[in-house]
C-alpha atoms as a PDB file:
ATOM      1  CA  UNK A   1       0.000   0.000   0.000  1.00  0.00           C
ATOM      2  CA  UNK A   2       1.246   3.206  -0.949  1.00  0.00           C
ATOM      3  CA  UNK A   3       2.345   5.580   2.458  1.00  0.00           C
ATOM      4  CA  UNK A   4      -0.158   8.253   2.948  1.00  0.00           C
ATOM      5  CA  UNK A   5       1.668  11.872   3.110  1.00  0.00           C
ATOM      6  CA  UNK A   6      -0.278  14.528   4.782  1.00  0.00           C
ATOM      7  CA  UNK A   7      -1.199  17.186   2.195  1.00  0.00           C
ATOM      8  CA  UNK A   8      -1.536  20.215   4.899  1.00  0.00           C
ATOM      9  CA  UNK A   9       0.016  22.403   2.369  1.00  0.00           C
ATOM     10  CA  UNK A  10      -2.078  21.815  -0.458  1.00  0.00           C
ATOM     11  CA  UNK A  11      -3.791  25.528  -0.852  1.00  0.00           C
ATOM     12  CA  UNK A  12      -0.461  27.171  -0.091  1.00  0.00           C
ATOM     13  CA  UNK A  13       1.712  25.346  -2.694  1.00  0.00           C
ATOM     14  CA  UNK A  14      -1.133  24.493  -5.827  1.00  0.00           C
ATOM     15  CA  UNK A  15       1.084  22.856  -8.670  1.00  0.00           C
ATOM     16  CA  UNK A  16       0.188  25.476 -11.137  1.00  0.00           C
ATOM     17  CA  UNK A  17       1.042  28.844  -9.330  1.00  0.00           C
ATOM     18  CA  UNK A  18       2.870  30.167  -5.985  1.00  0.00           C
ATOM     19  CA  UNK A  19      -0.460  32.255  -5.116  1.00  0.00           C
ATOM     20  CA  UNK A  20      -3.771  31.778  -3.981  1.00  0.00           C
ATOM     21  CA  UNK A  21      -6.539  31.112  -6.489  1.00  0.00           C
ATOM     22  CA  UNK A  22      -9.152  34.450  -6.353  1.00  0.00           C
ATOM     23  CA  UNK A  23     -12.602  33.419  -7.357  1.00  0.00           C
ATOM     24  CA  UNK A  24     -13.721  35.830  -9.600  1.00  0.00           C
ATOM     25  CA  UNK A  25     -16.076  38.288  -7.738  1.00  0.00           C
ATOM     26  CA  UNK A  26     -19.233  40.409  -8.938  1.00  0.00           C
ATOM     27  CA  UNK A  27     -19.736  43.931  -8.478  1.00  0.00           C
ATOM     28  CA  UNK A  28     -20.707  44.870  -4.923  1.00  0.00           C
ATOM     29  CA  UNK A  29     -23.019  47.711  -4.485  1.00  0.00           C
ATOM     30  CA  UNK A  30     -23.095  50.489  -1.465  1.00  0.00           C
ATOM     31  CA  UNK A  31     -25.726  49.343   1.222  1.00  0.00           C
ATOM     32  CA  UNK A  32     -26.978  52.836   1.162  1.00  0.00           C
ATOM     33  CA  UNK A  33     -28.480  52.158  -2.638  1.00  0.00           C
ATOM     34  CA  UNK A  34     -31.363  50.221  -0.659  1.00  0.00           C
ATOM     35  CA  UNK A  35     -33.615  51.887   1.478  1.00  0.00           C
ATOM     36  CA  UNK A  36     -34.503  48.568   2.943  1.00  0.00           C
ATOM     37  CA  UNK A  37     -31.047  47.374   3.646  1.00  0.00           C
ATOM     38  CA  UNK A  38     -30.160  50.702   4.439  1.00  0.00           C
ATOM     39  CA  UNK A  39     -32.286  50.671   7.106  1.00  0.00           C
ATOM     40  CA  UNK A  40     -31.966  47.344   8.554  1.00  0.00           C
ATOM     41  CA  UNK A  41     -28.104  48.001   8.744  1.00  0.00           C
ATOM     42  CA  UNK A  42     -28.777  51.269  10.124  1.00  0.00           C
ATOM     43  CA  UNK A  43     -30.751  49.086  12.590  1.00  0.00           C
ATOM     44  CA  UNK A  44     -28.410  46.660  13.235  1.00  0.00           C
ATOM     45  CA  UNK A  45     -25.378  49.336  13.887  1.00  0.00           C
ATOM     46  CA  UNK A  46     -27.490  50.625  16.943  1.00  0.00           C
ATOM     47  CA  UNK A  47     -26.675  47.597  18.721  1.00  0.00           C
ATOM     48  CA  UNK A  48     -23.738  45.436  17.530  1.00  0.00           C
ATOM     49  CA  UNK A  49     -20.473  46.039  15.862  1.00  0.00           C
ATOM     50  CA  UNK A  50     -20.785  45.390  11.880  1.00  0.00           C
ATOM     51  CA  UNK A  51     -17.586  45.022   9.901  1.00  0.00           C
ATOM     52  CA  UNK A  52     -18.414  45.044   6.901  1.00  0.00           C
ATOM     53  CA  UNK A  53     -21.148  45.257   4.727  1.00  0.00           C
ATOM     54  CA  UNK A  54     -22.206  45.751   0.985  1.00  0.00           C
ATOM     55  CA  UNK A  55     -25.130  44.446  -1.524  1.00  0.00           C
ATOM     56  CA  UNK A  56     -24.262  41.981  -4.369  1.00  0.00           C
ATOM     57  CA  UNK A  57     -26.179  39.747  -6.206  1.00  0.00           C
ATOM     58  CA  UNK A  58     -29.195  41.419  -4.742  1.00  0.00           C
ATOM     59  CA  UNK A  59     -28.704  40.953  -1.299  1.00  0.00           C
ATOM     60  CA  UNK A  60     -26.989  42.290   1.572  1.00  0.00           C
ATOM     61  CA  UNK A  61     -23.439  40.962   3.290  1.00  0.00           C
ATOM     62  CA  UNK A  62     -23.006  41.702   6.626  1.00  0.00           C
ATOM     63  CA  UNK A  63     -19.743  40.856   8.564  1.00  0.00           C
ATOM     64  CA  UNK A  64     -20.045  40.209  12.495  1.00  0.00           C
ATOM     65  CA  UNK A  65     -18.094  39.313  15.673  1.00  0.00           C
ATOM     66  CA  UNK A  66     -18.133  35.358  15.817  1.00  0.00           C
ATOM     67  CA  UNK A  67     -19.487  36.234  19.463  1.00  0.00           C
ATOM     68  CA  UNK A  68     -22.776  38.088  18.648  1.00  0.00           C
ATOM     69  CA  UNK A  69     -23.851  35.285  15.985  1.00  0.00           C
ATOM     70  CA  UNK A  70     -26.593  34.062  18.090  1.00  0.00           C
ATOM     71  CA  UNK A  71     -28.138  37.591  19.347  1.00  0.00           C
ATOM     72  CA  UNK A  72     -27.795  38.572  15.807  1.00  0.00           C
ATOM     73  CA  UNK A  73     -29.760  36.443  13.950  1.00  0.00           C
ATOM     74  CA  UNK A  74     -32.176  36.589  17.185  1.00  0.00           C
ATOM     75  CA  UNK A  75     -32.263  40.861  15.883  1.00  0.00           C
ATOM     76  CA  UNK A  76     -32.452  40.232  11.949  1.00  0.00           C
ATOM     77  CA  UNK A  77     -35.508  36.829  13.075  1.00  0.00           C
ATOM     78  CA  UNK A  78     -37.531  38.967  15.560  1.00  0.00           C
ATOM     79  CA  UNK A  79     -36.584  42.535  15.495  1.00  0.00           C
ATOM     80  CA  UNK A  80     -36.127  42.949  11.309  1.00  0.00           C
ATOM     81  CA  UNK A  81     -38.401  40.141  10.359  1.00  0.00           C
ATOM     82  CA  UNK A  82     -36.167  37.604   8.560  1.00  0.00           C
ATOM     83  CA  UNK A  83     -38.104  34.845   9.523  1.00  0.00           C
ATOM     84  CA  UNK A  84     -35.831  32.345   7.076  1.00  0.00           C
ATOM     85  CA  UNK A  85     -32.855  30.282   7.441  1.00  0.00           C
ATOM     86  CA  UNK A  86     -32.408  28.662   4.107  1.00  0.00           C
ATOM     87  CA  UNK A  87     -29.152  27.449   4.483  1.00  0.00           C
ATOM     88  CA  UNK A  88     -26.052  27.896   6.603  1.00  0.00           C
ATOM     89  CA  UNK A  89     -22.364  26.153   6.336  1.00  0.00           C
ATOM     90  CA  UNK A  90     -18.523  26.504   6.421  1.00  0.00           C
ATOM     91  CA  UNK A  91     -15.771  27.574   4.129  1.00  0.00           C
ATOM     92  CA  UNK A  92     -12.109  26.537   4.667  1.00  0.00           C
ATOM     93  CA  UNK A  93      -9.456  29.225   4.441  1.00  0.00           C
ATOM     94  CA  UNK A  94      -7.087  27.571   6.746  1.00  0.00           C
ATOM     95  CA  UNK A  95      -4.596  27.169   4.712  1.00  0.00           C
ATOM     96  CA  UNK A  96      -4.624  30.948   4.019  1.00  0.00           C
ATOM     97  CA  UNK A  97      -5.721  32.495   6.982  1.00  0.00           C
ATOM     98  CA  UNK A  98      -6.102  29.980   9.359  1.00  0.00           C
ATOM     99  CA  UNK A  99      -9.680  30.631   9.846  1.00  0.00           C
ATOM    100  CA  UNK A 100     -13.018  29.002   8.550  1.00  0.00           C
ATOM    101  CA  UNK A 101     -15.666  31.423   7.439  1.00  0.00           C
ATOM    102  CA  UNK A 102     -19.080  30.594   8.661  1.00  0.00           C
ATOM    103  CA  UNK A 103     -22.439  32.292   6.666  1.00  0.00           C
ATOM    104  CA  UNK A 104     -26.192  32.174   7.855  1.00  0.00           C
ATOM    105  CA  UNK A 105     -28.707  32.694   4.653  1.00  0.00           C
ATOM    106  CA  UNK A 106     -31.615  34.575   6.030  1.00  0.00           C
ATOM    107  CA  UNK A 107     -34.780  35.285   3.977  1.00  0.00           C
ATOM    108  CA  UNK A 108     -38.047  37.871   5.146  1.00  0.00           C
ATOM    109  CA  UNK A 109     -40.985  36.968   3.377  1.00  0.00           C
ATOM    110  CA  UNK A 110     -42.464  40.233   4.039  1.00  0.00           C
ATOM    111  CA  UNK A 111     -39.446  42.230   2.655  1.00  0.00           C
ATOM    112  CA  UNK A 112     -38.858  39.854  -0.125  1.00  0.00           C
ATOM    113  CA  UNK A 113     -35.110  40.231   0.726  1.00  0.00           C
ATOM    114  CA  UNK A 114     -32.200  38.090   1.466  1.00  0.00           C
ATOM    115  CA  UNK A 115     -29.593  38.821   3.745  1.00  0.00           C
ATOM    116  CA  UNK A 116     -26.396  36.380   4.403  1.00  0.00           C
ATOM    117  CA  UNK A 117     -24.340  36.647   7.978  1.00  0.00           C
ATOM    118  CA  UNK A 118     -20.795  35.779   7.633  1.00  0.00           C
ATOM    119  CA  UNK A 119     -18.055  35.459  10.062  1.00  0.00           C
ATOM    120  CA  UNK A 120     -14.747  34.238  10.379  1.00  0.00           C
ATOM    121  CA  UNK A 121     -13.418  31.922  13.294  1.00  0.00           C
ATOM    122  CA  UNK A 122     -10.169  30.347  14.584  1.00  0.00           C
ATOM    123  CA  UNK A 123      -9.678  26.249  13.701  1.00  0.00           C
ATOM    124  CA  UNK A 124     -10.592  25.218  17.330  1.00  0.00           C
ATOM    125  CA  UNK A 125     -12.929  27.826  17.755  1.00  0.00           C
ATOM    126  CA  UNK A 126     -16.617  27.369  18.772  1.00  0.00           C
ATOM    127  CA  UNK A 127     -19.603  28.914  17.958  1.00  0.00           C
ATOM    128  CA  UNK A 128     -23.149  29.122  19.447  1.00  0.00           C
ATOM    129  CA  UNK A 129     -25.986  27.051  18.502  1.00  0.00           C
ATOM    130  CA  UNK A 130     -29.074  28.955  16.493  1.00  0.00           C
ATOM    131  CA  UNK A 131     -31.374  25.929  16.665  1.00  0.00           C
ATOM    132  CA  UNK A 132     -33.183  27.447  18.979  1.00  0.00           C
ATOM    133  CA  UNK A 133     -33.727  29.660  16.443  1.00  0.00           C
ATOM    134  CA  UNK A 134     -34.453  27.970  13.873  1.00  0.00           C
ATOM    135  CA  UNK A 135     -35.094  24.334  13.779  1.00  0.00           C
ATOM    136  CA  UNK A 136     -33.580  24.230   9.647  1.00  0.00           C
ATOM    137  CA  UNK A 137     -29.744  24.858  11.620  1.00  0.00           C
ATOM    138  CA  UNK A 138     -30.482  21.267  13.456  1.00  0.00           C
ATOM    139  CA  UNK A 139     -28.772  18.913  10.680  1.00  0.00           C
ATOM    140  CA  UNK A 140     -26.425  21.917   8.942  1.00  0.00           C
ATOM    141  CA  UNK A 141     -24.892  22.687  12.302  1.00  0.00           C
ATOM    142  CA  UNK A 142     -24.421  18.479  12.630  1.00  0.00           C
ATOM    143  CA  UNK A 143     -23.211  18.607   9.130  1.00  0.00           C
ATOM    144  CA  UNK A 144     -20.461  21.414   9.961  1.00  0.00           C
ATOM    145  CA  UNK A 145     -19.217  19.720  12.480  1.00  0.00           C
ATOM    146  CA  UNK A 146     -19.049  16.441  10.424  1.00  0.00           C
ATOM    147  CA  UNK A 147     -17.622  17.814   7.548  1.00  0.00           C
ATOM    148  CA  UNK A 148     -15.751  20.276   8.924  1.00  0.00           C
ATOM    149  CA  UNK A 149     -15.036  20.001  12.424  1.00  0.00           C
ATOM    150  CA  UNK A 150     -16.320  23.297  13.290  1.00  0.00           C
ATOM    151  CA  UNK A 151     -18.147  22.533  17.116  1.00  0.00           C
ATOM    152  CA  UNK A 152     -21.105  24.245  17.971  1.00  0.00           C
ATOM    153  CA  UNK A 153     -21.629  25.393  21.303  1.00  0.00           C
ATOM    154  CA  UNK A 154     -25.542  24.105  22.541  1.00  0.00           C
ATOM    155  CA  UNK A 155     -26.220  22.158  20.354  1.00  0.00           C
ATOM    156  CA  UNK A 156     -29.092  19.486  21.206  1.00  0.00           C
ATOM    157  CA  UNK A 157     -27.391  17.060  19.782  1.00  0.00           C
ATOM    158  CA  UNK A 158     -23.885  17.762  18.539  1.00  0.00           C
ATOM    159  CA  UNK A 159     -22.790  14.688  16.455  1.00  0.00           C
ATOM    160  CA  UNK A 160     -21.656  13.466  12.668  1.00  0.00           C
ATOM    161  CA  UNK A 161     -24.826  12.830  10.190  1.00  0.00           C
ATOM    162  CA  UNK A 162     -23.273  11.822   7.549  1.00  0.00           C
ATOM    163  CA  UNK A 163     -20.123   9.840   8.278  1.00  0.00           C
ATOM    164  CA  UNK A 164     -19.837   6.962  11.303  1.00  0.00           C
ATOM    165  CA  UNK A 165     -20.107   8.517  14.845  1.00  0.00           C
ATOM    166  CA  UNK A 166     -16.231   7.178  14.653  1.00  0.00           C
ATOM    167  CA  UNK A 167     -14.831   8.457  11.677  1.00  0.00           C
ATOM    168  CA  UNK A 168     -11.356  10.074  11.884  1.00  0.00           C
ATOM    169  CA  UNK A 169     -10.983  13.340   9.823  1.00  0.00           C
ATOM    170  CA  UNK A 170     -12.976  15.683   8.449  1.00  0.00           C
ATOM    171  CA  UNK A 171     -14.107  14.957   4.561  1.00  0.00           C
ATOM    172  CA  UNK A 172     -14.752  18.592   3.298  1.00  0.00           C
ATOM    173  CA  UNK A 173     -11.612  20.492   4.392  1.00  0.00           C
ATOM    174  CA  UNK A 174      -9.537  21.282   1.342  1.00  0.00           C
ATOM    175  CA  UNK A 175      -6.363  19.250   3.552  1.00  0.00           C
ATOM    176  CA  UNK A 176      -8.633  15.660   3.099  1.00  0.00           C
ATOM    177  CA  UNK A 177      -7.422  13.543   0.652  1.00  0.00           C
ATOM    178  CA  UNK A 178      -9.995  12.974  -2.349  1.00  0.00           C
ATOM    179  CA  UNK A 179     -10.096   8.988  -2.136  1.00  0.00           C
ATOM    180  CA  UNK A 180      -9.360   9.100   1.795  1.00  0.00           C
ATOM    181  CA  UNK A 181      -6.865   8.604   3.940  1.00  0.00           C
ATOM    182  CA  UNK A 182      -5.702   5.585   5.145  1.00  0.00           C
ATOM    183  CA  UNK A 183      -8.370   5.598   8.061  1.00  0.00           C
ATOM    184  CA  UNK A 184     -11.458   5.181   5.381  1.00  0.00           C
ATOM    185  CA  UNK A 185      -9.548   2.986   3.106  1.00  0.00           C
ATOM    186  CA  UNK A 186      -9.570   0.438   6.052  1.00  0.00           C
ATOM    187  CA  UNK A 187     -12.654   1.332   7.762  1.00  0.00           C
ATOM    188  CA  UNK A 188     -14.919  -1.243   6.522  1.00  0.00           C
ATOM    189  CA  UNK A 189     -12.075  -4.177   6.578  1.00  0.00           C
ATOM    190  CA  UNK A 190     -11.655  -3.271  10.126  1.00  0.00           C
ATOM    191  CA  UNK A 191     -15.054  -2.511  11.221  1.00  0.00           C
ATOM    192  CA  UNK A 192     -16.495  -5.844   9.791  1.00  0.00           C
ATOM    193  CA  UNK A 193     -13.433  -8.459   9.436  1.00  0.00           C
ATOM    194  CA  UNK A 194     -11.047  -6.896  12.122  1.00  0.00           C
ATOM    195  CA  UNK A 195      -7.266  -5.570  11.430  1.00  0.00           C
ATOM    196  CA  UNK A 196      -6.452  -9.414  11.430  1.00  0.00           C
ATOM    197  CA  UNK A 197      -8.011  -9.628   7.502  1.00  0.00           C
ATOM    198  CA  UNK A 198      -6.273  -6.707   5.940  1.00  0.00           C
ATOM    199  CA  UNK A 199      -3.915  -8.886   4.323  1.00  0.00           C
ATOM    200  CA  UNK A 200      -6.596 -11.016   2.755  1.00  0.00           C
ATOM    201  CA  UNK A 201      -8.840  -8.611   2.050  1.00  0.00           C
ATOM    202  CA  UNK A 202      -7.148  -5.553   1.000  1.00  0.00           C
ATOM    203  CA  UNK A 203      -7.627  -1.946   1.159  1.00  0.00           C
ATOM    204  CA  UNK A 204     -10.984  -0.315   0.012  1.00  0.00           C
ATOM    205  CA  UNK A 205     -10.512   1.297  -3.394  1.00  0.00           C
ATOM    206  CA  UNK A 206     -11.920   5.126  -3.387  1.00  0.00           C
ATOM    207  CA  UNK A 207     -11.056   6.456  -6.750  1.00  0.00           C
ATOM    208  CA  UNK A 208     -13.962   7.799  -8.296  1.00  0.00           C
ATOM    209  CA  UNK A 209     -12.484   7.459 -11.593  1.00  0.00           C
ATOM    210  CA  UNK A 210     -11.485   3.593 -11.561  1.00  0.00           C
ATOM    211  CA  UNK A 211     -13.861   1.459 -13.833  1.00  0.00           C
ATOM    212  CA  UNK A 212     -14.320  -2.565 -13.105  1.00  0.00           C
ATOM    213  CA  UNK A 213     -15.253  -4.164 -16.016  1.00  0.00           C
ATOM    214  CA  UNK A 214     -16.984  -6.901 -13.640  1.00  0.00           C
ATOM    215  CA  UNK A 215     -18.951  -3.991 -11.142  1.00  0.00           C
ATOM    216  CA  UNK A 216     -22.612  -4.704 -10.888  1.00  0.00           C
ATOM    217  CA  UNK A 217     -22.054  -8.701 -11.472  1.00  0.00           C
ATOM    218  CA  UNK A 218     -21.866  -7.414 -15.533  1.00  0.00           C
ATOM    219  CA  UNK A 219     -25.015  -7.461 -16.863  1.00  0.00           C
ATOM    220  CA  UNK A 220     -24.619  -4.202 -17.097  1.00  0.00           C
ATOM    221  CA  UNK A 221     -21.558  -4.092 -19.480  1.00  0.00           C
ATOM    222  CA  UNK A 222     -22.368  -1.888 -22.655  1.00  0.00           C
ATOM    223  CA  UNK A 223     -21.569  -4.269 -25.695  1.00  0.00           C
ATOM    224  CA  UNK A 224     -20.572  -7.566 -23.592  1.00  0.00           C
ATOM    225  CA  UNK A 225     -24.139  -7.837 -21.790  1.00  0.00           C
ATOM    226  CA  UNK A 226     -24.025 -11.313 -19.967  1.00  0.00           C
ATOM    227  CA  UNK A 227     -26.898 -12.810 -17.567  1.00  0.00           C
ATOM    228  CA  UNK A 228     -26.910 -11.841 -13.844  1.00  0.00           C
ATOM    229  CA  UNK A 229     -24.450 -13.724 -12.265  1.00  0.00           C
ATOM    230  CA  UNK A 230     -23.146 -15.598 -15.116  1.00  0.00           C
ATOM    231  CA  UNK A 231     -19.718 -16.747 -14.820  1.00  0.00           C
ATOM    232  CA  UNK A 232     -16.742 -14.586 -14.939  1.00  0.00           C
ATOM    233  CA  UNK A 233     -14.293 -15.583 -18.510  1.00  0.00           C
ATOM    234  CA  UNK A 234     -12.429 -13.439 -20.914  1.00  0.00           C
ATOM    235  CA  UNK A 235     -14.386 -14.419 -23.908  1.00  0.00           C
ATOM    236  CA  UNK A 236     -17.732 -12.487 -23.046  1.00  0.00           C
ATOM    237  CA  UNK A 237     -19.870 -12.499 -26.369  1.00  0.00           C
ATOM    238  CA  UNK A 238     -19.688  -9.379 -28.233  1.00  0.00           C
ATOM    239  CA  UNK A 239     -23.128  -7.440 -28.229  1.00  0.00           C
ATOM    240  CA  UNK A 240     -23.086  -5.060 -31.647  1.00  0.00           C
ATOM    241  CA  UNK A 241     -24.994  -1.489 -30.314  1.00  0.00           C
ATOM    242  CA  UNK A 242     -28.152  -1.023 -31.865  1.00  0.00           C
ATOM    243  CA  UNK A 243     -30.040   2.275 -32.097  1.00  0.00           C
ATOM    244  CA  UNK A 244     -33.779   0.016 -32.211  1.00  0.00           C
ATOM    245  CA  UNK A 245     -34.752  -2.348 -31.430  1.00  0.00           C
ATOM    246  CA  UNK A 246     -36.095  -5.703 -34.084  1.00  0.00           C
ATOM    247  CA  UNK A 247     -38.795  -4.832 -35.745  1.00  0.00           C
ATOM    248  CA  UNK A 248     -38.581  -1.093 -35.884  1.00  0.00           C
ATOM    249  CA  UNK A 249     -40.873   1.684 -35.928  1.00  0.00           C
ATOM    250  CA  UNK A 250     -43.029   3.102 -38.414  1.00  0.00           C
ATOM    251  CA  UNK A 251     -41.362   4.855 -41.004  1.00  0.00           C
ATOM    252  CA  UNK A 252     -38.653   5.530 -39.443  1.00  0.00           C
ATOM    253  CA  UNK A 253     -35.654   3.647 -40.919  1.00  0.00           C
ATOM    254  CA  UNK A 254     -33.054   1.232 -39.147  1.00  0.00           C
ATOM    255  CA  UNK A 255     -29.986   2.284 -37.944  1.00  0.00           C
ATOM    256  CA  UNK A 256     -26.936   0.413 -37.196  1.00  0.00           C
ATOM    257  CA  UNK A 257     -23.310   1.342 -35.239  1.00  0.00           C
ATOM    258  CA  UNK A 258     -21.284   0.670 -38.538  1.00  0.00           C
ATOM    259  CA  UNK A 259     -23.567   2.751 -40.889  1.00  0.00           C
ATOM    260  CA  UNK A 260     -23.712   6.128 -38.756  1.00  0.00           C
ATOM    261  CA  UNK A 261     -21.519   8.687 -38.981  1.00  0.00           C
ATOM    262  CA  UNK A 262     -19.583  11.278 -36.559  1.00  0.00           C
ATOM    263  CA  UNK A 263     -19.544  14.781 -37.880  1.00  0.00           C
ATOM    264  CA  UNK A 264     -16.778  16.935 -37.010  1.00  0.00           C
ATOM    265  CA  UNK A 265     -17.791  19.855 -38.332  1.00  0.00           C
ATOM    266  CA  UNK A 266     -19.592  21.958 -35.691  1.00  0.00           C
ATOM    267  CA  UNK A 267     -21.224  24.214 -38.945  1.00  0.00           C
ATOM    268  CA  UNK A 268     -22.203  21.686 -40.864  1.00  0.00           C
END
């Protein structure tokens, strides 16, 4: 088995450049151009500490204290009338800044307006629980935490979703290797045969891009169709692709692999 080598560099040192890679960003509007978000920030200024904010895409960004995330989205829910969340998560920047950016997507169905909280906190830094807030952050705080390790302060209920309640690692930081370390390349050997069987068995095999000609017993297999479960040989019967099936349809003539042709031509 090839050794695993921890990839903790792999924003700082992409193989292509020595920088960071800038997502291309749309135009950002003045807060001040909406008399609605003008007002709501002007509202939200009055009692906590904003650091940034500007319109784009339509709605307002508003920058916070990691602190206040809680009593804020309490203000925007009851006081401003966002009754929404429609989605919250984590972004890694760790690499970069050492800091995970968290965002809250708030809709008002009165204003018809969408506002999205972000905020930036340390690696083992937590963050309070909104559930009480909103029932929707339930699973997306769990998923946070599963995905990205980020713990929630509160929480009702604060474990993974998604992967085993003893996985090791965290799948959607930008530091996880894409087919797994070698913690989920052994997980099911060990969970279900023990360590003892690793030699027999094998390690799992996670690349997404690996095709078995014998997956799905191969009755599936595009020109060698076989029955289910029919024995595996190297002289499967070759299948020519047909474009209908016997007998045809009305007036509409029969057409064959060998007879069609590929244009090239894109103006043709």
């Amino acid at each position: 088995m090839r050794a695993y080598k921890p990839k903790d560099n792999v924003q700082k040192k992409p193989y292509y450049t020595d920088r960071f890679w800038v997502a291309p960003q749309v135009p950002k509007q003045d807060v001040s151009s909406d008399e609605v978000f003008a007002a709501d920030l002007a509202a939200l200024k009055e009692k906590f500490e904003v650091l940034e904010a500007y319109i784009q895409v339509g709605q307002m960004v508003v920058y916070i204290n990691p602190e206040d995330n809680f009593e804020v989205l309490k203000f925007f829910k009851e006081e401003l009338t966002y009754d929404q969340l429609s989605e919250m998560s984590a972004i890694d920047w760790l690499a970069e800044k050492g800091e995970f950016e968290i965002f809250y997507q708030m809709l008002s169905m009165n204003k018809r307006k969408r506002v999205r909280i972000k905020m930036f906190i340390k690696e083992d830094q937590a963050i309070e629980s909104v559930e009480k807030l909103f029932r929707s952050a339930d699973w997306s705080e769990r998923e946070m935490y599963d995905m990205f390790g980020v713990k929630v302060n509160n929480h009702p209920f604060m474990k993974r979703i998604l992967m085993p309640y003893d996985w090791q690692g965290f799948p959607l930081r930008k530091t996880y290797p894409l087919q797994g370390d070698e913690f989920a390349q052994w997980y099911e050997v060990d969970k279900i045969y023990g360590k003892e069987a690793r030699d027999i068995i094998g390690p799992e095999l996670r690349d997404t891009a690996r095709i078995d000609r014998y997956d799905s017993e191969r009755f599936a297999r595009l020109g060698h169709e076989v029955p289910k479960g029919a024995p595996v040989t190297d002289n499967d019967p070759v299948n020519p692709q047909a474009y209908q099936e016997e007998g045809g349809v009305f007036m509409i003539k029969k057409l064959n692999k060998e007879s069609s042709v590929v244009i090239d031509d894109p103006q043709r």
